[in-house]
Protein backbone atom coordinates (compact mmCIF):
# COMPACT_ATOMS: atom_id res chain seq x y z
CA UNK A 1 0.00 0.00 0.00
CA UNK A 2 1.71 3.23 -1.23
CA UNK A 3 0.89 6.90 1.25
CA UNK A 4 -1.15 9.64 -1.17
CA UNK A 5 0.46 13.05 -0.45
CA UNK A 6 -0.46 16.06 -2.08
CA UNK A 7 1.60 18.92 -3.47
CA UNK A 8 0.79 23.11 -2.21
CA UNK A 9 -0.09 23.48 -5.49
CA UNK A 10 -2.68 20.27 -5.74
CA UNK A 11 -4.11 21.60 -2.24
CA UNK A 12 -4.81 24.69 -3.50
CA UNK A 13 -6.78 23.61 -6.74
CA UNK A 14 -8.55 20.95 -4.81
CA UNK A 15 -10.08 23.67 -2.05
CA UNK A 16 -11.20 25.57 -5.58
CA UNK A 17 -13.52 22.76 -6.85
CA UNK A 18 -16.90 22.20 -6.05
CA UNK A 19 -18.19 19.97 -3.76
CA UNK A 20 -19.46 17.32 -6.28
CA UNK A 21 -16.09 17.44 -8.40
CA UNK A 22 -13.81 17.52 -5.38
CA UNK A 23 -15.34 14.07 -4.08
CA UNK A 24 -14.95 12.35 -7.21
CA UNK A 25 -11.01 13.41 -7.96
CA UNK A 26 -10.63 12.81 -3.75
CA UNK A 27 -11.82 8.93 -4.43
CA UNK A 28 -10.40 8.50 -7.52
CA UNK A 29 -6.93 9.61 -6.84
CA UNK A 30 -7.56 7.53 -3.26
CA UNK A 31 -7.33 4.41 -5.17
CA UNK A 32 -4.03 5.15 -6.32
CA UNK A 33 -3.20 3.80 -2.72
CA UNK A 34 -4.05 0.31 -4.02
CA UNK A 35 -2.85 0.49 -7.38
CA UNK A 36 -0.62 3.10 -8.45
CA UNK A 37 -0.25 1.81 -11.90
CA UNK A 38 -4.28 1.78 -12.91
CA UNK A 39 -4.79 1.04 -16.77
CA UNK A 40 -6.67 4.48 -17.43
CA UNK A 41 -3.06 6.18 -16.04
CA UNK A 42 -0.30 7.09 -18.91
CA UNK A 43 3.50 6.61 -17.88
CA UNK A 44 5.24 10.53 -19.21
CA UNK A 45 8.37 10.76 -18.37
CA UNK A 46 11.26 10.44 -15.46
CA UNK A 47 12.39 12.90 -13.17
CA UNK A 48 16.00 11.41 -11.07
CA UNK A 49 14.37 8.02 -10.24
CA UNK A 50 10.88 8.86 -10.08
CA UNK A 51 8.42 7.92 -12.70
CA UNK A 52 5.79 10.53 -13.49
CA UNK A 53 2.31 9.91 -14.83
CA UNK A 54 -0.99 10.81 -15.80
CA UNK A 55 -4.02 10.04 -14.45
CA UNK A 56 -7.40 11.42 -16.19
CA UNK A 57 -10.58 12.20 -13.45
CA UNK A 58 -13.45 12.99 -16.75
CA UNK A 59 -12.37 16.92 -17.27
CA UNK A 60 -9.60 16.82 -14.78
CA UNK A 61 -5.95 15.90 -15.16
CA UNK A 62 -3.64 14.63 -11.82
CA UNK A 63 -0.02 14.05 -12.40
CA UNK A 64 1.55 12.21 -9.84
CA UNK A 65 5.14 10.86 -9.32
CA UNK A 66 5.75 7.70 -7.56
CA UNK A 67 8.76 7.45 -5.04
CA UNK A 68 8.94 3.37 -5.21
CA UNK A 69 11.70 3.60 -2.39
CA UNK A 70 9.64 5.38 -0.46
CA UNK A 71 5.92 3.61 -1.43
CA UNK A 72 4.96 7.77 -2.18
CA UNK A 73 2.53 8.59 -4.80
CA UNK A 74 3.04 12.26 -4.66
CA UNK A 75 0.37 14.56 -6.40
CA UNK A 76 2.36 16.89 -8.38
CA UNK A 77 -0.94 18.75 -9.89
CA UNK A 78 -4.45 18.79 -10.53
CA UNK A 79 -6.18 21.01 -13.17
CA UNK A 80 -8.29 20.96 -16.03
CA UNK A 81 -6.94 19.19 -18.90
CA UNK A 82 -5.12 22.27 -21.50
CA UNK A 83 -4.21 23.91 -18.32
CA UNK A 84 -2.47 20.75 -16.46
CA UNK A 85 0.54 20.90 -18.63
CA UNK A 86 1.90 24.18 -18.01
């Protein structure tokens, strides 16, 4: 079982969301505590010797690094989708 932490930045979107839309990225990026690797998640890139990916909540993009020493799924961001990759 790998710990969810959240970025600032994440935080900060997720206080912005609606109730409705909040709960549904909240339990959706919860199960990444089961299964970091779900199939609807795409690998991107590396960063040192993390692996960074993307995870799509309907309108909402979460990219999330996972610290396998560490059994960390940090959440790097949250946003809408043309706005997540800036």
């Amino acid at each position: 079982m790998y710990l969810v932490v959240y970025s600032v930045k994440a935080k900060e979107f997720m206080k912005k969301l609606d109730k409705n839309s909040a709960e549904r990225v909240f339990s959706r990026i919860d199960n990444l505590r089961n299964n970091p690797f779900p199939q609807d998640s795409k690998f991107i890139g590396r960063e040192n010797e993390d692996k960074i990916f993307r995870y799509r909540i309907g309108d909402f993009r979460a990219l999330y690094k996972i610290k396998e020493n560490d059994k960390v799924v940090l959440i790097v961001k949250v946003d809408k989708r043309p706005r997540v990759y800036d």
